[in-house]
Protein backbone atom coordinates (compact mmCIF):
# COMPACT_ATOMS: atom_id res chain seq x y z
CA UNK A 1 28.06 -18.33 -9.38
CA UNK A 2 30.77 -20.34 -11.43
CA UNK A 3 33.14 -22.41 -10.05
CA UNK A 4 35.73 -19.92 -11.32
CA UNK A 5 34.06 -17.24 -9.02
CA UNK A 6 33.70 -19.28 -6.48
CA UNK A 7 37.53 -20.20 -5.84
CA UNK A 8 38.37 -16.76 -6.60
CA UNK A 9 36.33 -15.65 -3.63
CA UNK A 10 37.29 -18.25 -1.14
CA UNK A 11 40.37 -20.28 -2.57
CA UNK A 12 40.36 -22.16 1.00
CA UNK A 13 36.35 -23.46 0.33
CA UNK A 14 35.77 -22.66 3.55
CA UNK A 15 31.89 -22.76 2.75
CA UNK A 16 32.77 -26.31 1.14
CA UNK A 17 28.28 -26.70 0.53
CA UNK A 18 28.95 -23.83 -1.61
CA UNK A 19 31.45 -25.21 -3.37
CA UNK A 20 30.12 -28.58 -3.71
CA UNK A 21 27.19 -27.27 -5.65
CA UNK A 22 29.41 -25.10 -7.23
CA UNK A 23 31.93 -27.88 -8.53
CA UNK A 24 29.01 -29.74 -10.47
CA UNK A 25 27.57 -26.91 -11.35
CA UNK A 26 27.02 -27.78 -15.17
CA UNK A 27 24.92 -30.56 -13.92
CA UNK A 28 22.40 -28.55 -12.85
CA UNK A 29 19.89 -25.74 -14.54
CA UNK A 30 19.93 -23.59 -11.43
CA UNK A 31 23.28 -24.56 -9.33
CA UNK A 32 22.20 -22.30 -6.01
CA UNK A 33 23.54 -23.62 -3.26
CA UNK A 34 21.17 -21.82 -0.93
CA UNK A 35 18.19 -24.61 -0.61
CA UNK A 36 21.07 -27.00 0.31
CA UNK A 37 22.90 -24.46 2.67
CA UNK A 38 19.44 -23.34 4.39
CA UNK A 39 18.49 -27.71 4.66
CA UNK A 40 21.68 -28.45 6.74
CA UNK A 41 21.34 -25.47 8.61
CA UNK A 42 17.62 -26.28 9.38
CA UNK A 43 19.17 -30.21 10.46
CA UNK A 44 21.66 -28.33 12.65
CA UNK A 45 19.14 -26.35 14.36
CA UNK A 46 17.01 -29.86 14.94
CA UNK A 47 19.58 -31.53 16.43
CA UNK A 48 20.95 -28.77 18.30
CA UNK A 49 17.60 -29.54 20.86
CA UNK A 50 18.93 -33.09 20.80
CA UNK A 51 22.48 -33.03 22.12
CA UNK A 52 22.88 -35.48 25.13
CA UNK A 53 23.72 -33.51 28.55
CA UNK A 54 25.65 -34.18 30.18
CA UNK A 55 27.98 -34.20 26.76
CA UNK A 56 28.74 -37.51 25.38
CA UNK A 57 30.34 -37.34 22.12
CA UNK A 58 29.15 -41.08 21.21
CA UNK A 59 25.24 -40.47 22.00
CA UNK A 60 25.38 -36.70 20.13
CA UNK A 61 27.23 -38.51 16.66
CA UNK A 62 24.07 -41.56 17.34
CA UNK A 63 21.78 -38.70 17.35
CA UNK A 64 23.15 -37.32 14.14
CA UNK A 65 23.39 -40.16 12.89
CA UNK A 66 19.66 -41.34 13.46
CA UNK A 67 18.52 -37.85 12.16
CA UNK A 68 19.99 -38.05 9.13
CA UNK A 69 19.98 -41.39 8.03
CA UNK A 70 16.93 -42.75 10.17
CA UNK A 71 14.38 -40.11 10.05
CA UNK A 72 15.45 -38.28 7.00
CA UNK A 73 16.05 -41.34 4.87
CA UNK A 74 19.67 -40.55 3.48
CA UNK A 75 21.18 -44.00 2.60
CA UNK A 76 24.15 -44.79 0.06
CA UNK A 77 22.80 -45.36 -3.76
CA UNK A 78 24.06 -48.94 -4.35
CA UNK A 79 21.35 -49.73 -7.42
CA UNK A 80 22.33 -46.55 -9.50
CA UNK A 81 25.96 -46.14 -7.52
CA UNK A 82 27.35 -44.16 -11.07
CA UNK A 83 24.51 -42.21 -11.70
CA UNK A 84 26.17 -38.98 -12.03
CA UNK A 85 22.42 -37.24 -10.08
CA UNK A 86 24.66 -38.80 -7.20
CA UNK A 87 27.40 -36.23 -6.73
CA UNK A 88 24.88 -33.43 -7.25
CA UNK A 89 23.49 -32.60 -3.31
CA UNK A 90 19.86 -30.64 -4.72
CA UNK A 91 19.41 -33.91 -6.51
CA UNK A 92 20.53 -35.96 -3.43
CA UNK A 93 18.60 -33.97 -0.82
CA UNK A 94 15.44 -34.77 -3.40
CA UNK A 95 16.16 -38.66 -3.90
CA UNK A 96 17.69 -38.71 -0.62
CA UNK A 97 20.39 -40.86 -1.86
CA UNK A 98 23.90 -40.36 -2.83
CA UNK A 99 27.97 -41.67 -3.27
CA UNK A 100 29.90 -41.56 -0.49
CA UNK A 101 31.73 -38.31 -0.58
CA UNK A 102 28.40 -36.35 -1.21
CA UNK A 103 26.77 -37.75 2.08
CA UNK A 104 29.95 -36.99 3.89
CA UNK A 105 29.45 -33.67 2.85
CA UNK A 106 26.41 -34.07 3.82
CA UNK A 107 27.18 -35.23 7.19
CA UNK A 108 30.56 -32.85 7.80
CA UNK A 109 28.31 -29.82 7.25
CA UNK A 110 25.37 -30.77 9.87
CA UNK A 111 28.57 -31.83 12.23
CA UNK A 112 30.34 -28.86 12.24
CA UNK A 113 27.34 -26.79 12.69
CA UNK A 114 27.07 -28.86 15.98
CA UNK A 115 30.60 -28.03 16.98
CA UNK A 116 32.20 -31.44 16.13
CA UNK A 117 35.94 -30.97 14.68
CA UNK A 118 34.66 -33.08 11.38
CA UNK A 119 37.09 -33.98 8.81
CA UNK A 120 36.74 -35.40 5.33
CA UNK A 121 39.01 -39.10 4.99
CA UNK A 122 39.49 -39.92 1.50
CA UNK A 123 40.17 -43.45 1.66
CA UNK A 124 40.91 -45.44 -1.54
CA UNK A 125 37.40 -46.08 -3.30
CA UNK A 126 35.66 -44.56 -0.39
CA UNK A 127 35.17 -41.63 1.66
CA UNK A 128 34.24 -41.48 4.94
CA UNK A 129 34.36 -38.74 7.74
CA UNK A 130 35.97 -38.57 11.44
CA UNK A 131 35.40 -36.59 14.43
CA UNK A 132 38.93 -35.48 15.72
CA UNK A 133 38.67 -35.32 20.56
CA UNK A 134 42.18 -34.76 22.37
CA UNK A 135 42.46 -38.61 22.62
CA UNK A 136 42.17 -39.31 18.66
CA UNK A 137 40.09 -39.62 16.33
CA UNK A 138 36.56 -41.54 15.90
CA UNK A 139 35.84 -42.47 12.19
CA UNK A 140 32.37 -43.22 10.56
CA UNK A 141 30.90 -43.88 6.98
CA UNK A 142 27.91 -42.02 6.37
CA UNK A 143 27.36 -44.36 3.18
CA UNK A 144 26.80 -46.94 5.16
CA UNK A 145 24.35 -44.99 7.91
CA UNK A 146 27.29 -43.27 9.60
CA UNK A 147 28.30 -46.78 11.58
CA UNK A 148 31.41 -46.26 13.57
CA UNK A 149 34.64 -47.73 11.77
CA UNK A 150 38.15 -48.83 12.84
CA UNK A 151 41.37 -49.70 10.89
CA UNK A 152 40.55 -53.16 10.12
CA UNK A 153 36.75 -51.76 8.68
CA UNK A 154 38.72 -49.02 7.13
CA UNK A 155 41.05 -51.98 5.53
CA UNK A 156 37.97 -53.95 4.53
CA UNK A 157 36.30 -50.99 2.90
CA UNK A 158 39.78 -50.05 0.95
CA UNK A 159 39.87 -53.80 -0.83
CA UNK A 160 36.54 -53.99 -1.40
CA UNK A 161 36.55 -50.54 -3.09
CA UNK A 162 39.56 -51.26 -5.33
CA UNK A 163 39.25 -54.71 -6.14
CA UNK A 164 42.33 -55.74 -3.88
CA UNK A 165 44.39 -53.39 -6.09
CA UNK A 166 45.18 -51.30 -3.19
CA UNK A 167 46.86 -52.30 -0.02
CA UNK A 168 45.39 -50.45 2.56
CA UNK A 169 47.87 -48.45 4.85
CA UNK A 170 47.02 -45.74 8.06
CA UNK A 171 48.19 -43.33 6.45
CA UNK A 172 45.25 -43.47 4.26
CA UNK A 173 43.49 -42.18 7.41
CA UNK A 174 44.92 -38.88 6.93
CA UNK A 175 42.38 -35.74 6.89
CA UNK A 176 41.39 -33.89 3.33
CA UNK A 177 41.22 -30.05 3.29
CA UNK A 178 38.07 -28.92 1.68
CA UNK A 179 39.76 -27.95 -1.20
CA UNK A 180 40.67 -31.36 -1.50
CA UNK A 181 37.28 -32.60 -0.75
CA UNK A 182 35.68 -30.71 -3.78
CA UNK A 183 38.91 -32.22 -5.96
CA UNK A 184 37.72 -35.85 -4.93
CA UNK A 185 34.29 -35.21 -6.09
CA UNK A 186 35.44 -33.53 -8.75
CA UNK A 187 37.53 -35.97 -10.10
CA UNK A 188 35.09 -38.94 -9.51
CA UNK A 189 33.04 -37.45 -12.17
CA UNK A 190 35.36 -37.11 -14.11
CA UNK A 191 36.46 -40.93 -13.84
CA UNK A 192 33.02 -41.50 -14.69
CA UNK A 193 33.04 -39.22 -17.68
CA UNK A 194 35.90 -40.56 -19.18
CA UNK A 195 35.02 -44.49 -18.54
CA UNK A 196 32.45 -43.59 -20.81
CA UNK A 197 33.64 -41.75 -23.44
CA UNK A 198 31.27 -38.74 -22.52
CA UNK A 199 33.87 -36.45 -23.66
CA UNK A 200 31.77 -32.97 -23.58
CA UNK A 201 30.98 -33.54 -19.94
CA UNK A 202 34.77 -34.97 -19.04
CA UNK A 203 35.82 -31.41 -20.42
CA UNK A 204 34.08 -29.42 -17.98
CA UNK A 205 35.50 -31.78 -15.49
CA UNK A 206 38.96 -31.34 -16.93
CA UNK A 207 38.45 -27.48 -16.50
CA UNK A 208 37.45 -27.78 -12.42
CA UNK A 209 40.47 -30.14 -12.11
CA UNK A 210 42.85 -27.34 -13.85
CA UNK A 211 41.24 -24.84 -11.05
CA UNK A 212 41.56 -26.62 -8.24
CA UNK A 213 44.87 -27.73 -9.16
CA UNK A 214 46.44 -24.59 -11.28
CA UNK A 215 50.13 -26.30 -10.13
CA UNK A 216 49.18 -29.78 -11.12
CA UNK A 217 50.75 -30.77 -14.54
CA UNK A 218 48.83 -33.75 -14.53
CA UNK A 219 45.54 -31.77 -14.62
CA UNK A 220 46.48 -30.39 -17.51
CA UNK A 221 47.69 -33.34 -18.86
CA UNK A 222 44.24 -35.12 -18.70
CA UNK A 223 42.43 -31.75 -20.24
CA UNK A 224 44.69 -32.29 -23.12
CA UNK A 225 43.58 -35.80 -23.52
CA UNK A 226 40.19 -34.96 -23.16
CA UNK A 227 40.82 -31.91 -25.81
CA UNK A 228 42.36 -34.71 -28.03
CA UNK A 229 39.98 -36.71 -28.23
CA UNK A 230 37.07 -33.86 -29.20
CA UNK A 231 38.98 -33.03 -31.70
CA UNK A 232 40.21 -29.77 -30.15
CA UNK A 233 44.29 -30.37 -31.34
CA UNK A 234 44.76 -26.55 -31.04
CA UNK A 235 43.81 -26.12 -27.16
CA UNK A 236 45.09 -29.77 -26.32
CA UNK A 237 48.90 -28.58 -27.87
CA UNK A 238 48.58 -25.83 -25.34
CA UNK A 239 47.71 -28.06 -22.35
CA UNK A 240 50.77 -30.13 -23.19
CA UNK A 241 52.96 -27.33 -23.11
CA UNK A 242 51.99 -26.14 -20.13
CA UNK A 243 51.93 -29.48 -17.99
CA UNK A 244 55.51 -29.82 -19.28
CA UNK A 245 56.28 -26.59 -17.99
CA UNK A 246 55.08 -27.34 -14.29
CA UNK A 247 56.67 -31.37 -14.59
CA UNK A 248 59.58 -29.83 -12.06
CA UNK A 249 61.83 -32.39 -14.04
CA UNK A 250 60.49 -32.82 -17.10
CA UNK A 251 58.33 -35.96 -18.29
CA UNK A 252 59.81 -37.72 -21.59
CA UNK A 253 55.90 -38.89 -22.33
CA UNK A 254 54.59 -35.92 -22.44
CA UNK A 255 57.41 -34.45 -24.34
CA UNK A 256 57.22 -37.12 -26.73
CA UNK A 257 53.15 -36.69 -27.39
CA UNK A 258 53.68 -32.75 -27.51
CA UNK A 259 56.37 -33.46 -30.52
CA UNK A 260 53.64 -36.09 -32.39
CA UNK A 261 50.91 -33.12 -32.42
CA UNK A 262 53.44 -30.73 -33.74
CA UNK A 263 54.63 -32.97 -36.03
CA UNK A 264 50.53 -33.57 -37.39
């Protein structure tokens, strides 16, 4: 299934494993997502036999989190972190490594199928997950062996990520849809792509961007750029115009670069 399929059938990516296969999709020779969907599945049904009674919310997430990252061997790929085999979840299932956002899949996925309220948190640099109780939230970074975070971890992990270019606020705390989700992992490809000139592979990138975000001038906006610099002056013009049209009050830059190509 395309990606194009794929957010025509469910535009909410409910089955976000689906549609994290999906996303990379041109990564792969054979993007099914059913090996990954039947793995988790097979994790959830594990540690369904391991759930602490009576309930304790800290021992079940220890449980998940010693399955997973204990006896299954995920861990956060810090020697190869932009190896692009790292947002693909086949290849991290096989290597049993990945970035952050793919083993939060990872981990919101076997969660969920446990009955935790899991939700995606796309801090600055890093991703990490939460499980949302009555009294708040708990918040955990599966790159890191799903240990339990706070604010001032969360602050820690935002400058580190960035450099310091980012001051980290709690706002930054704030749960990602799954739509959303598949747009972060999108885009850090893409980022990744472009850093290195890889311009075929940043346009396929470009194209998810444009689909996940058909209202997003600035999607457009970087497909043109990526269109520019292949060479592809035709389909870039037309990327222009349209992120213009959808700037709600215009954007002088753009303007000003869509006037230069009609000019050459």
């Amino acid at each position: 299934m395309s990606f194009h399929q794929y957010l025509q059938e469910d535009p909410a990516c409910g089955r976000l494993l689906e549609g994290a296969v999906a996303a990379v999709g041109p990564l792969m020779e054979d993007p099914d997502p059913a090996p990954v969907v039947a793995a988790v599945e097979a994790w959830a049904d594990t540690l369904a036999g391991r759930m602490p009674l009576p309930w304790n919310v800290h021992a079940a997430v220890d449980a998940l989190n010693h399955y997973l990252f204990t006896e299954l061997g995920l861990q956060g790929d810090r020697e190869t972190y932009d190896d692009p085999a790292n947002a693909v979840l086949p290849a991290v299932l096989h290597r049993r490594r990945g970035m952050p956002i793919t083993l939060s899949i990872l981990w919101l996925e076997a969660a969920r199928r446990l009955g935790f309220q899991a939700l995606g948190i796309g801090l600055p640099g890093h991703f990490v997950t939460a499980i949302s109780l009555d009294v708040g939230r708990l918040y955990y970074d599966p790159f890191n062996g799903g240990r339990s975070i706070g604010e001032t971890e969360a602050a820690r992990l935002v400058t580190q990520a960035t450099g310091g270019r980012a001051a980290f606020h709690p706002a930054m705390l704030a749960p990602l849809d799954n739509r959303a989700i598949l747009t972060r992992l999108v885009r850090n490809l893409h980022i990744r792509f472009a850093r290195t000139a890889n311009w075929d592979e940043a346009l396929w990138t470009a194209t998810h961007l444009v689909l996940l975000q058909p209202e997003d001038g600035g999607a457009y906006r970087d497909r043109a750029f990526v269109r520019l610099k292949r060479g592809d002056e035709a389909e870039a013009l037309a990327d222009l115009q349209e992120a213009i049209r959808l700037s709600p009050e215009g954007d002088p830059g753009l303007a000003a670069w869509l006037d230069k190509l009609r000019r050459d």
